[in-house]
C-alpha atoms as a PDB file:
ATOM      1  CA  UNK A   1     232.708-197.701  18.843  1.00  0.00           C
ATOM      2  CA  UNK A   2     229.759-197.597  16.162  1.00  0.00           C
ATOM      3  CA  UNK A   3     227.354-194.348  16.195  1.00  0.00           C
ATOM      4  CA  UNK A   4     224.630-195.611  17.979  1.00  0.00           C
ATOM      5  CA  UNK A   5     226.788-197.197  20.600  1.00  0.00           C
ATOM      6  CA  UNK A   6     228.033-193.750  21.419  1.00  0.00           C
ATOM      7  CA  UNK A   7     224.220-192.797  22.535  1.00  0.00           C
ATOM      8  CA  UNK A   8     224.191-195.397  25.165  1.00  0.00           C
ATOM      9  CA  UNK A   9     227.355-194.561  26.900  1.00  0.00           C
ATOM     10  CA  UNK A  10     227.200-192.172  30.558  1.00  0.00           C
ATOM     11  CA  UNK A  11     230.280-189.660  29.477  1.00  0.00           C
ATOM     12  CA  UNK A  12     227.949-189.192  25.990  1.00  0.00           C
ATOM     13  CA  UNK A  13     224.968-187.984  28.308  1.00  0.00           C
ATOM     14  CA  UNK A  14     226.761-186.327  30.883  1.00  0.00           C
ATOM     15  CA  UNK A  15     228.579-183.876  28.444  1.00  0.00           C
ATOM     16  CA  UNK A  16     224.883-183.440  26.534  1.00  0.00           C
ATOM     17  CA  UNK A  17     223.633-182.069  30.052  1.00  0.00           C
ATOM     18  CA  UNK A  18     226.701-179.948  30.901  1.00  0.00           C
ATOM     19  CA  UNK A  19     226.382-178.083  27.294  1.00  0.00           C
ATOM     20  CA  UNK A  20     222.688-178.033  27.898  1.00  0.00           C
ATOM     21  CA  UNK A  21     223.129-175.990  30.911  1.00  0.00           C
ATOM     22  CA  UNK A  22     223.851-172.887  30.125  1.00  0.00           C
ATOM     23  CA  UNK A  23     221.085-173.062  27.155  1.00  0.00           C
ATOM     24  CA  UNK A  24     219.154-173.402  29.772  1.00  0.00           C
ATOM     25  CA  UNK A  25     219.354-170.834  31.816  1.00  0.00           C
ATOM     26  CA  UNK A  26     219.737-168.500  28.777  1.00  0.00           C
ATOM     27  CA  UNK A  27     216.701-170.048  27.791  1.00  0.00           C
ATOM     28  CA  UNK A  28     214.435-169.380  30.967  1.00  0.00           C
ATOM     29  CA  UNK A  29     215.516-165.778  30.812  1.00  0.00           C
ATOM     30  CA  UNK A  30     214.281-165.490  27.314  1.00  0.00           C
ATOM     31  CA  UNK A  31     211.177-167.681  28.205  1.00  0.00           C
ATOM     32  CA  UNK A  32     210.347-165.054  30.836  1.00  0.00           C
ATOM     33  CA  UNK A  33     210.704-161.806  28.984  1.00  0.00           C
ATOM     34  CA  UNK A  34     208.712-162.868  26.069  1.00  0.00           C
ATOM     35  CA  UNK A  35     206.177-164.735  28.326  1.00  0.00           C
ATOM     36  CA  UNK A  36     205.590-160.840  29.897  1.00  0.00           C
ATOM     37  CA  UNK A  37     205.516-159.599  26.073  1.00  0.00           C
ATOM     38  CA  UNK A  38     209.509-158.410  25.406  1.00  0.00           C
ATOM     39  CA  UNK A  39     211.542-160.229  23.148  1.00  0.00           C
ATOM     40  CA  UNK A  40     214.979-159.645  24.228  1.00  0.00           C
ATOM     41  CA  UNK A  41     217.301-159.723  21.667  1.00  0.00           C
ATOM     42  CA  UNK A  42     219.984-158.490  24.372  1.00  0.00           C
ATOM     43  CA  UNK A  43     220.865-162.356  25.690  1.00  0.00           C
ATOM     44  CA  UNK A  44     223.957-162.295  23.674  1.00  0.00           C
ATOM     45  CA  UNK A  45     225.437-159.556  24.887  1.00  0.00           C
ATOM     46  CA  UNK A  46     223.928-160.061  28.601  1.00  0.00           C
ATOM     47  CA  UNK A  47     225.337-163.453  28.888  1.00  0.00           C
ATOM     48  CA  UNK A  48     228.973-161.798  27.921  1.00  0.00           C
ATOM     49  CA  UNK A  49     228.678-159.471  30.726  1.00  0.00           C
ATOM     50  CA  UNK A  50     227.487-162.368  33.040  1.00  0.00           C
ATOM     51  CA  UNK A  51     230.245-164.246  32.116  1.00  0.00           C
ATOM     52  CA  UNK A  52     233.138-161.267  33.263  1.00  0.00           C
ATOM     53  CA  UNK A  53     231.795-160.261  36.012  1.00  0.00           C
ATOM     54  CA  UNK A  54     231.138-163.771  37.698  1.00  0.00           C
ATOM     55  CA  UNK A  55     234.691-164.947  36.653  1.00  0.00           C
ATOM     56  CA  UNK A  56     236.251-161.411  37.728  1.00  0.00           C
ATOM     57  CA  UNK A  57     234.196-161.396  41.269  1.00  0.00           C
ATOM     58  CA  UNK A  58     236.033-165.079  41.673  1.00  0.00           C
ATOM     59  CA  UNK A  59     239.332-163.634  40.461  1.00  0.00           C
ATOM     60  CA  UNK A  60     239.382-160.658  42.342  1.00  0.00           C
ATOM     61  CA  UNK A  61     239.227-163.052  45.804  1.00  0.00           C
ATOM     62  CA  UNK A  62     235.324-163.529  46.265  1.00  0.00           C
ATOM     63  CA  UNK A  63     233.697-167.084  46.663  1.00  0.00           C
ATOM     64  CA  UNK A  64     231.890-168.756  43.791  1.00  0.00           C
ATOM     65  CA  UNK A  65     228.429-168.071  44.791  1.00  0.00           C
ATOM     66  CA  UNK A  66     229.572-164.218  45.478  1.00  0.00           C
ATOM     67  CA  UNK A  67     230.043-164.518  41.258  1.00  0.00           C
ATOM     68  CA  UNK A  68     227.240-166.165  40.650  1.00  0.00           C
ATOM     69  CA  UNK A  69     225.051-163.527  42.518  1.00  0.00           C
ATOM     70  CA  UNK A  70     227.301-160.255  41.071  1.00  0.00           C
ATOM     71  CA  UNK A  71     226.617-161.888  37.460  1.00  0.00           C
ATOM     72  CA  UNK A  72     222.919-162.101  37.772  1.00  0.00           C
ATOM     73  CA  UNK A  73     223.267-158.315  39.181  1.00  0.00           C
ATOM     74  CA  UNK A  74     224.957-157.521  36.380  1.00  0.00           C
ATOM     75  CA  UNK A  75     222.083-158.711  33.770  1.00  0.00           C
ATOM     76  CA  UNK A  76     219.211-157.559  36.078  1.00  0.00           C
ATOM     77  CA  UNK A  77     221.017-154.072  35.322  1.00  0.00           C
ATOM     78  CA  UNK A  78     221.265-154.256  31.755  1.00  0.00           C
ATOM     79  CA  UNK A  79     217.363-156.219  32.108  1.00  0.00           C
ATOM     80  CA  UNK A  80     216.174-152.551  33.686  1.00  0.00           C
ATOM     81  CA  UNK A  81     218.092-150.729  30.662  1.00  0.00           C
ATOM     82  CA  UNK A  82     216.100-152.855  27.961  1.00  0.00           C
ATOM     83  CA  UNK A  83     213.409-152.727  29.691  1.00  0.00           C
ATOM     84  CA  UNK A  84     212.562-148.739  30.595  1.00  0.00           C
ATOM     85  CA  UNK A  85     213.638-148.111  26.722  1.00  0.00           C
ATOM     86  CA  UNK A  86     211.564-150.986  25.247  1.00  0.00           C
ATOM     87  CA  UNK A  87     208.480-150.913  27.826  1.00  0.00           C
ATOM     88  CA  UNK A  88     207.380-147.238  28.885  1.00  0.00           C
ATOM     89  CA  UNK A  89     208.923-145.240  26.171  1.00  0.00           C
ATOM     90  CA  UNK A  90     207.644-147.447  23.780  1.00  0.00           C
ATOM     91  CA  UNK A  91     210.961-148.112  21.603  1.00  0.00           C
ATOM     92  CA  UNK A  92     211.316-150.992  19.055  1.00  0.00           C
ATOM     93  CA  UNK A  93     212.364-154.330  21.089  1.00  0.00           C
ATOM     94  CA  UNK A  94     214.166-155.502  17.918  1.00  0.00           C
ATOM     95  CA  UNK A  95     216.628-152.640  17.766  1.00  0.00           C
ATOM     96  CA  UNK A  96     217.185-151.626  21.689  1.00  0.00           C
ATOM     97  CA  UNK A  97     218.262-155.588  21.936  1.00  0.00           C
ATOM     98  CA  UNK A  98     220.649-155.751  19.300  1.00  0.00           C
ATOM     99  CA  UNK A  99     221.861-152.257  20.830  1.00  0.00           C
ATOM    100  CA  UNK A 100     222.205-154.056  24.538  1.00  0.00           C
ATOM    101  CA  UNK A 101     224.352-156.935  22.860  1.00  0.00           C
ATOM    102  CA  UNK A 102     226.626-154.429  21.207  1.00  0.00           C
ATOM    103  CA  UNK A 103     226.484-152.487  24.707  1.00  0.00           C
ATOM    104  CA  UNK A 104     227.116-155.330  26.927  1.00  0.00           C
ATOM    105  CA  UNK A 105     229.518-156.998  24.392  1.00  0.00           C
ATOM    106  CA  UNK A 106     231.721-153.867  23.901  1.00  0.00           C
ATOM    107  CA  UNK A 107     231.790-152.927  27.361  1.00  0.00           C
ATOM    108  CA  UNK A 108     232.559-156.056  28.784  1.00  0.00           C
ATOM    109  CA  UNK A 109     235.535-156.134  26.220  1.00  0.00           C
ATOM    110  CA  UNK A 110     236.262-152.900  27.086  1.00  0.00           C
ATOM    111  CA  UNK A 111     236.650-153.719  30.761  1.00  0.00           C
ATOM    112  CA  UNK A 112     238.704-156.694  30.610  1.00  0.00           C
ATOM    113  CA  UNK A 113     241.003-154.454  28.465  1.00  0.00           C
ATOM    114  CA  UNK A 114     241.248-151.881  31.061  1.00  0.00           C
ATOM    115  CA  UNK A 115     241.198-153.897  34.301  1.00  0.00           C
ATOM    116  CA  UNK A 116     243.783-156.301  32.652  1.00  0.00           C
ATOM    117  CA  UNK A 117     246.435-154.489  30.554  1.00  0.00           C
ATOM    118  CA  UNK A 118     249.251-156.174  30.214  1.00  0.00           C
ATOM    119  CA  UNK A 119     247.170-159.639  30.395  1.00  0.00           C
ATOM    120  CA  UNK A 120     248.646-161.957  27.025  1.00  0.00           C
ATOM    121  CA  UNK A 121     246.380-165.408  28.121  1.00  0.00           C
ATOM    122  CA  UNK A 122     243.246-165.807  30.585  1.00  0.00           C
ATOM    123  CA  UNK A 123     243.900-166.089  33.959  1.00  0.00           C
ATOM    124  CA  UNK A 124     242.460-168.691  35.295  1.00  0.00           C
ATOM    125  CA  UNK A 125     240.335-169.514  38.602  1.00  0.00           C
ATOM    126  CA  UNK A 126     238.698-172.293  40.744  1.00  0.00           C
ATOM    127  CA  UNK A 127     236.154-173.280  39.527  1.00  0.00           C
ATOM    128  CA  UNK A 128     232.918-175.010  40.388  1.00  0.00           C
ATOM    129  CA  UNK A 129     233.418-179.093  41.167  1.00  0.00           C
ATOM    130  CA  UNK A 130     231.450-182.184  39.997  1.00  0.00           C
ATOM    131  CA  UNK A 131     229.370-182.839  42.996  1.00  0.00           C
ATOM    132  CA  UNK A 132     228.142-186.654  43.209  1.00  0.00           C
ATOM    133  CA  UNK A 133     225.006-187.153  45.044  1.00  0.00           C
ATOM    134  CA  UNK A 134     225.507-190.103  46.788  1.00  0.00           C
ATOM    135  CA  UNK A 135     223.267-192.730  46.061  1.00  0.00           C
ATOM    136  CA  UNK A 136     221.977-191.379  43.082  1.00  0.00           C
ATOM    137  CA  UNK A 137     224.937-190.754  41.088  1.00  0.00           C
ATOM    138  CA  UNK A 138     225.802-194.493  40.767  1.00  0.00           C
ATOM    139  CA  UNK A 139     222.516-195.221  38.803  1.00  0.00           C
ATOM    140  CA  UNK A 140     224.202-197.122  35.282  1.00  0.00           C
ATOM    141  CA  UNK A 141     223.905-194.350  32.915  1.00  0.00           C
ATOM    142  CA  UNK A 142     221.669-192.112  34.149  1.00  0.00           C
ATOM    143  CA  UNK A 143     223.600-191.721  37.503  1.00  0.00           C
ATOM    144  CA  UNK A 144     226.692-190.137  35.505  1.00  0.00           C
ATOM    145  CA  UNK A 145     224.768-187.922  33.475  1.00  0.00           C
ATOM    146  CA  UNK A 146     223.063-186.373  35.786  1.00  0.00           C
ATOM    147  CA  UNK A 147     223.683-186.592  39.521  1.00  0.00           C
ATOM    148  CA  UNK A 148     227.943-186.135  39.324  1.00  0.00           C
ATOM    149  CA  UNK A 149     227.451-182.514  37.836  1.00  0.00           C
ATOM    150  CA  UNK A 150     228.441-179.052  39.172  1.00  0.00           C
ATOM    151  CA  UNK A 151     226.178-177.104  41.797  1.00  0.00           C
ATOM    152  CA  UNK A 152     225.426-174.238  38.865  1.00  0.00           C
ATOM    153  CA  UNK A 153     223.855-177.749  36.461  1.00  0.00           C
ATOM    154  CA  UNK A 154     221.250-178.785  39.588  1.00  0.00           C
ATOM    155  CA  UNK A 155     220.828-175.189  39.850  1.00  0.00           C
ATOM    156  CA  UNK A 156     219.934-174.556  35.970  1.00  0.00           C
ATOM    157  CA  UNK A 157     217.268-177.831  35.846  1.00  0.00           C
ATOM    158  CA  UNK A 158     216.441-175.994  39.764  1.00  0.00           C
ATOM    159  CA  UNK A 159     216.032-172.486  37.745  1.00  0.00           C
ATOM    160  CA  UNK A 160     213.183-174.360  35.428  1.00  0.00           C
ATOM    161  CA  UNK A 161     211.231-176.044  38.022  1.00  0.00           C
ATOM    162  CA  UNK A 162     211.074-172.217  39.710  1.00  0.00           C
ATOM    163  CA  UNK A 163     209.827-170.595  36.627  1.00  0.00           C
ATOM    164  CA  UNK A 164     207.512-173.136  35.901  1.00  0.00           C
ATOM    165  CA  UNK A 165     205.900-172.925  39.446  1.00  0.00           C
ATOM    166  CA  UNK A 166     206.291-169.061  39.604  1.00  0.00           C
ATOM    167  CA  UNK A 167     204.346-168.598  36.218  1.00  0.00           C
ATOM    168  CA  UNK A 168     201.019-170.902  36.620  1.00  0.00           C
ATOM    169  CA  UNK A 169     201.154-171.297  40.705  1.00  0.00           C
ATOM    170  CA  UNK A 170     201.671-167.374  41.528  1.00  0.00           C
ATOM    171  CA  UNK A 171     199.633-164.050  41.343  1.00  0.00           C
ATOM    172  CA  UNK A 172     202.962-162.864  40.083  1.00  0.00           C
ATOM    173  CA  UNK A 173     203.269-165.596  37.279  1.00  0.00           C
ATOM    174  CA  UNK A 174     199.725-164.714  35.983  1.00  0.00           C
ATOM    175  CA  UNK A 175     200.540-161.172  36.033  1.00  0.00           C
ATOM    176  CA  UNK A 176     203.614-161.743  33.870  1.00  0.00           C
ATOM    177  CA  UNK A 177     201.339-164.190  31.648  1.00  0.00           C
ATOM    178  CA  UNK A 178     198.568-161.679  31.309  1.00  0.00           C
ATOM    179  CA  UNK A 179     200.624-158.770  30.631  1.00  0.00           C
ATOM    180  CA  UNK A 180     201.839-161.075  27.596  1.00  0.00           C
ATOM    181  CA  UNK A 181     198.429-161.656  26.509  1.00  0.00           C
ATOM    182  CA  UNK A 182     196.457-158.846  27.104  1.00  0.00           C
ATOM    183  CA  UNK A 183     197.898-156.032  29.337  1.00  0.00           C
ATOM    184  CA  UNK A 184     194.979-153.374  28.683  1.00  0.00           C
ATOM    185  CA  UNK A 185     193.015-156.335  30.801  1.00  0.00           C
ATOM    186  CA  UNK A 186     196.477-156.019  33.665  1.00  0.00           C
ATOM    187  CA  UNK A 187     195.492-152.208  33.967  1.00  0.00           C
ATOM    188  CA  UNK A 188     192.273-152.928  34.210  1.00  0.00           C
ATOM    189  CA  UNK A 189     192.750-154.706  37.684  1.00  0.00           C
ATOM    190  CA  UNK A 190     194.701-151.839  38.740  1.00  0.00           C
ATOM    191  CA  UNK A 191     198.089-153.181  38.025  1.00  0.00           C
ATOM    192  CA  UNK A 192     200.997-151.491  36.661  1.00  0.00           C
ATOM    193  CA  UNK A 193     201.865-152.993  33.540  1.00  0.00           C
ATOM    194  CA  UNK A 194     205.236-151.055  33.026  1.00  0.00           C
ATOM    195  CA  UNK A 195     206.182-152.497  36.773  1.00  0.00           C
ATOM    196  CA  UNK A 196     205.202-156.157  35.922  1.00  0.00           C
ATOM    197  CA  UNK A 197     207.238-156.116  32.113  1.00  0.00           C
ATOM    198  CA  UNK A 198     210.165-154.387  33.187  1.00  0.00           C
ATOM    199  CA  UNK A 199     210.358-156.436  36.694  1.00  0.00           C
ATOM    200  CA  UNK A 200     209.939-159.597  34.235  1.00  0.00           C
ATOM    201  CA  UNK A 201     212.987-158.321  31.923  1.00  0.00           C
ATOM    202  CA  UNK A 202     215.205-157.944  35.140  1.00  0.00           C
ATOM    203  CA  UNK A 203     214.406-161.475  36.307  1.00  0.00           C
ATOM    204  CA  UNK A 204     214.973-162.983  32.801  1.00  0.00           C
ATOM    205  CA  UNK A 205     218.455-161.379  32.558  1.00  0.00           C
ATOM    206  CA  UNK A 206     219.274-162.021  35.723  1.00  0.00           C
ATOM    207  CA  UNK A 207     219.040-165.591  34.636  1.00  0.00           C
ATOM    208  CA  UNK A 208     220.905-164.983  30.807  1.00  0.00           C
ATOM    209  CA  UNK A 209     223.483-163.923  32.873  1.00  0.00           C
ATOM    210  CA  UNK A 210     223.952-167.181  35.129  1.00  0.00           C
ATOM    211  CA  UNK A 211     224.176-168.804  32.175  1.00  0.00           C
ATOM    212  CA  UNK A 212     227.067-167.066  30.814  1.00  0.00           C
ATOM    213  CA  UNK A 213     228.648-167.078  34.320  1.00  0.00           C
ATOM    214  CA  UNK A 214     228.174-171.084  34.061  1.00  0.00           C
ATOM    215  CA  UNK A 215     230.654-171.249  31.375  1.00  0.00           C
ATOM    216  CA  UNK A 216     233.543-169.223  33.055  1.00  0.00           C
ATOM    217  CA  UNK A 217     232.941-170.830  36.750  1.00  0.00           C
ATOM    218  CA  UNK A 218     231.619-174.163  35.709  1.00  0.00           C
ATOM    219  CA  UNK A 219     232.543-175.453  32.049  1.00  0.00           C
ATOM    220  CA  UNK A 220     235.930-173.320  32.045  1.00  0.00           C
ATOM    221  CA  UNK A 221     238.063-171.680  34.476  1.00  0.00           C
ATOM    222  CA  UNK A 222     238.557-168.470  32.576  1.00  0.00           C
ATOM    223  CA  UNK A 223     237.433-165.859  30.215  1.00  0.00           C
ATOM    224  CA  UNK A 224     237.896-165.309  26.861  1.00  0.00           C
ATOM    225  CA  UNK A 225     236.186-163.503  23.660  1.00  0.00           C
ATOM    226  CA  UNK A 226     233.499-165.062  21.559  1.00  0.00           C
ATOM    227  CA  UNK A 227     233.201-167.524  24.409  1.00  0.00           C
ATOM    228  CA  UNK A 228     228.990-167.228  24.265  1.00  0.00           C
ATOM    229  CA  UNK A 229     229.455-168.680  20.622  1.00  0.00           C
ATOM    230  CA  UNK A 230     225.930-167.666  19.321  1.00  0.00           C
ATOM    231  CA  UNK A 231     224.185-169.856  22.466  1.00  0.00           C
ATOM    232  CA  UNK A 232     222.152-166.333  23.233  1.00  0.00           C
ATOM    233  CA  UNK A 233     220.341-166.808  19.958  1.00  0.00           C
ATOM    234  CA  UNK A 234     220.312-170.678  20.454  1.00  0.00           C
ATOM    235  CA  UNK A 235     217.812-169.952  23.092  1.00  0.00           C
ATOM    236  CA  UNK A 236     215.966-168.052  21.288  1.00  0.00           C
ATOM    237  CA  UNK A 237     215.396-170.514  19.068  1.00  0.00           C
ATOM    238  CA  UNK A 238     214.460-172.874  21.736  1.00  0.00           C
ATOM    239  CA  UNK A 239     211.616-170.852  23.670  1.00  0.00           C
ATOM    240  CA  UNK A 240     209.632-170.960  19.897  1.00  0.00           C
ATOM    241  CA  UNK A 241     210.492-174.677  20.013  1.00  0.00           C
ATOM    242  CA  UNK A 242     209.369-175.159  23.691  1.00  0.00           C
ATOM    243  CA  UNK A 243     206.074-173.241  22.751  1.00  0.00           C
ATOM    244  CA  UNK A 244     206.551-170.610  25.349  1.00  0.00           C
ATOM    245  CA  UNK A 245     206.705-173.608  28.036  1.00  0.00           C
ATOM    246  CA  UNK A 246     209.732-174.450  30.582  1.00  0.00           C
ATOM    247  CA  UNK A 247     209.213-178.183  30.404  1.00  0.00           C
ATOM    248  CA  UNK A 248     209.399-178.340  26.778  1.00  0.00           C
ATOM    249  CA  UNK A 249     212.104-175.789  26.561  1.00  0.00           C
ATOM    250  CA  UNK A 250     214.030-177.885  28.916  1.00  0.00           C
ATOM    251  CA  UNK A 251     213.665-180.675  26.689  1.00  0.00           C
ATOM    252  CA  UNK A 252     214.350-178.736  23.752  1.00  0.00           C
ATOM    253  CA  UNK A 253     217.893-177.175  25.288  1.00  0.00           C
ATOM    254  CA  UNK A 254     218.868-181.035  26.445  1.00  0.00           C
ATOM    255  CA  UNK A 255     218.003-182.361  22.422  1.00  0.00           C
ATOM    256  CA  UNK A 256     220.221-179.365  20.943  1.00  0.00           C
ATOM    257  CA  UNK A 257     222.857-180.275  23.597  1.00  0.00           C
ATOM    258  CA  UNK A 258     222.764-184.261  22.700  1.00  0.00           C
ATOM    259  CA  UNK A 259     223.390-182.763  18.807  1.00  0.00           C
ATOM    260  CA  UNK A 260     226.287-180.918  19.687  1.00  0.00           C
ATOM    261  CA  UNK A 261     227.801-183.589  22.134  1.00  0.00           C
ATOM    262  CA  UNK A 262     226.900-186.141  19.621  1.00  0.00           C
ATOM    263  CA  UNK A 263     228.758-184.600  16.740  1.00  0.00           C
ATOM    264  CA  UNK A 264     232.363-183.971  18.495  1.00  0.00           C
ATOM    265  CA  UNK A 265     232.064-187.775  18.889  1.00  0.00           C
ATOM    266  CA  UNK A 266     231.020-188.372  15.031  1.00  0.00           C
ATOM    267  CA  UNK A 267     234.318-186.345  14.065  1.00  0.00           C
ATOM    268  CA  UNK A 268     236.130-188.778  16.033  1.00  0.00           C
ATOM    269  CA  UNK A 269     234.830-191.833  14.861  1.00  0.00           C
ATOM    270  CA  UNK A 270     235.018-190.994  11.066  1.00  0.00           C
ATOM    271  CA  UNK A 271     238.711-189.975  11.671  1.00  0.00           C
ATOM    272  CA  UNK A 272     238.579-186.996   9.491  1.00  0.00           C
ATOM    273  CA  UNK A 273     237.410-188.549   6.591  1.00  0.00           C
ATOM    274  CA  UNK A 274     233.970-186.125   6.317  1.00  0.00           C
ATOM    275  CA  UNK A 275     235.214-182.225   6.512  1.00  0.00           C
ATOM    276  CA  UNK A 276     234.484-181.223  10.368  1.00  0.00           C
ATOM    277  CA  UNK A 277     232.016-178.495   9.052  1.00  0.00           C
ATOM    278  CA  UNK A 278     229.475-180.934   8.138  1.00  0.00           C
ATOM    279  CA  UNK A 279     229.324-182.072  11.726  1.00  0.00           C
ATOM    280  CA  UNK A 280     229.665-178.616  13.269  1.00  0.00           C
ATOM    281  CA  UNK A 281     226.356-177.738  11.064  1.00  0.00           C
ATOM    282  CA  UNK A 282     224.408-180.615  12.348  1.00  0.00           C
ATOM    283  CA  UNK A 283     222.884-179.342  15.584  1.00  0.00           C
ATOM    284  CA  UNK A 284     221.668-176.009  13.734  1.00  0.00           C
ATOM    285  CA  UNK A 285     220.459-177.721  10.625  1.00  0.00           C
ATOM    286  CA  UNK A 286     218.415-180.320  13.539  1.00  0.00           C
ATOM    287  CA  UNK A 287     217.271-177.697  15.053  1.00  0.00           C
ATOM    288  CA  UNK A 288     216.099-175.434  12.002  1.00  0.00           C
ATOM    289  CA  UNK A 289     214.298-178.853  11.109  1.00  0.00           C
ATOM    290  CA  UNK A 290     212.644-179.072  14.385  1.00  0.00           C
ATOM    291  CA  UNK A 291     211.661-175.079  14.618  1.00  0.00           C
ATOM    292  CA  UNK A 292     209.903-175.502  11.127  1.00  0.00           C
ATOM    293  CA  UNK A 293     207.909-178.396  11.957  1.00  0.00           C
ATOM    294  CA  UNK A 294     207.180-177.491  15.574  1.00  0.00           C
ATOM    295  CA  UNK A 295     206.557-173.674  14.839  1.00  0.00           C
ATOM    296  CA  UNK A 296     203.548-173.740  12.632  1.00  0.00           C
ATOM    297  CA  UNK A 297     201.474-175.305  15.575  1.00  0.00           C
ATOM    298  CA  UNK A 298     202.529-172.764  18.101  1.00  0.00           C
ATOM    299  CA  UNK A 299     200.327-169.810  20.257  1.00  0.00           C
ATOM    300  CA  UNK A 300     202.757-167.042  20.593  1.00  0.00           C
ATOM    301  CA  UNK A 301     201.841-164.818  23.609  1.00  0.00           C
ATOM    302  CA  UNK A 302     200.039-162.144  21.542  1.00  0.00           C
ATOM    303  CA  UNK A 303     201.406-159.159  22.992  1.00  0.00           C
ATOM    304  CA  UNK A 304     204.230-159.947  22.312  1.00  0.00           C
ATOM    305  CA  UNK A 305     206.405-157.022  20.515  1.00  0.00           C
ATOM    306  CA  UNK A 306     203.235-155.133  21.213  1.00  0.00           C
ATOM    307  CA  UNK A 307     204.316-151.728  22.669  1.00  0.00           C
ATOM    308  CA  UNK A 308     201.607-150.703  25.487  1.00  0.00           C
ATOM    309  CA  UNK A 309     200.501-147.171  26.800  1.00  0.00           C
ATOM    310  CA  UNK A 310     198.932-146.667  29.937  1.00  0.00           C
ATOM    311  CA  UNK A 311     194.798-145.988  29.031  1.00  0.00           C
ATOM    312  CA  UNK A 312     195.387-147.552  25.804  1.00  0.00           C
ATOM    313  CA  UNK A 313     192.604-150.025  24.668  1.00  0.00           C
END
């Protein structure tokens, strides 16, 4: 099979949009949090925790969708942490969310540890299907890639539509957006701008934490260490590149995911003839690329990082 074959096959397409999933997710959390003015530097750590506590809900007997709601619990909880350190005391956002990662990261190590001693491999659980709409999944191409996915993939490209709606149909959306922009005007109107951040960081944490969930109930069937692999700070990356905006975020967490697919296939075609590494940098040297040319034309919401007292002006 030549390269460019490989972009016009379903099984190419269908594994860009089940890596893209939890990026996205991840990425609609992040979107969120900075959209209300907190950058939350916490997703790496928050999607670890996700990850345990939706695969140890499933293990301990509960149903899928029991994990997937104890998980986003679980990053709504360390969401209010971050938030009533970073938002009414005033503390710096960069450090508190490297402290959450280290938090989240250690304790969720620490838990599996202590919950499973004598534990030498992951054990393993049942984990969400491929779910074919009818109809729609046997579209050439397209049909594969995107309608014979697992419940938690509709539910991530569901999770964007939602935010999208929520931030420029909803009082509460231009709440979060104002307090982003200019939260002295928020108070002005007699809202709490404390209430609105911090309810923002919940609600984007709640969704970092799906996303690590997705990968122990959805990609895999278990849990193991260093299985969020640096996608916190992937999605980062991407709300710059999506300009603060779910559709192109979307678009920018399905591109990153096409890299990535597309260069497990390269290392198979070559036949080991180019050193793997080169094709394990690609999708973070593509995306580097794209954040230089993409961030100089960006508005950043301009409170962003911008600690904010009640009365200030």
């Amino acid at each position: 099979m030549e390269a460019f074959d490989i972009l016009l096959t379903a099984s190419f397409w269908a594994a860009a949009i089940r890596i893209a999933s939890p990026l996205i997710f991840a990425t609609m959390g992040e979107l969120i949090c900075e959209r209300a003015g907190v950058l939350n530097l916490g997703i790496e750590g928050i999607m670890t925790a996700g990850a345990f506590a939706g695969w140890f809900t499933v293990y301990l007997g509960f149903d899928l969708w029991t994990g997937v709601m104890i998980a986003a619990l679980t990053g709504a909880a360390f969401g209010l942490l971050h938030g009533v350190l970073t938002v009414p005391l005033g503390l710096s956002q960069h450090v508190i969310g490297i402290g959450i990662t280290l938090l989240a990261t250690s304790l969720t190590y620490f838990t599996y540890r202590l919950l499973l001693p004598e534990v030498s491999s992951p054990p393993k659980i049942e984990a969400f299907q491929p779910l074919a709409i009818p109809g729609l999944s046997e579209i050439p191409i397209l049909g594969p890639a995107l309608f014979e996915q697992t419940p938690l993939t509709y539910l991530a490209f569901v999770s964007v539509a939602v935010v999208a709606w929520v931030l420029y149909r909803t009082p509460a959306g231009v709440a979060v957006r104002a307090v982003g922009e200019n939260p002295s005007a928020v108070e002005a109107q007699g809202i709490s701008v404390s209430a609105v951040r911090i309810g923002a960081v919940m609600a984007g944490s709640a969704l970092m934490a799906i996303g690590g969930a997705f990968l122990t109930m959805s990609a895999f069937n278990s849990f193991f260490f260093e299985m969020i692999n640096g996608r916190g700070w992937i999605a980062i990356a991407l709300v710059v590149f999506g300009s603060w905006r779910p559709g192109k975020a979307l678009i920018g967490a399905i591109l990153f995911a096409a890299f990535d697919a597309y260069q497990v296939r390269l290392q198979q075609l070559t036949g080991g003839v180019i050193p793997y590494q080169v094709f394990l940098m690609m999708p973070y040297i593509l995306s580097i690329a794209a954040l230089v040319l993409v961030a100089r034309r960006v508005a950043y919401p301009k409170a962003l990082m911008v600690p904010y007292q009640k009365g200030e002006r």
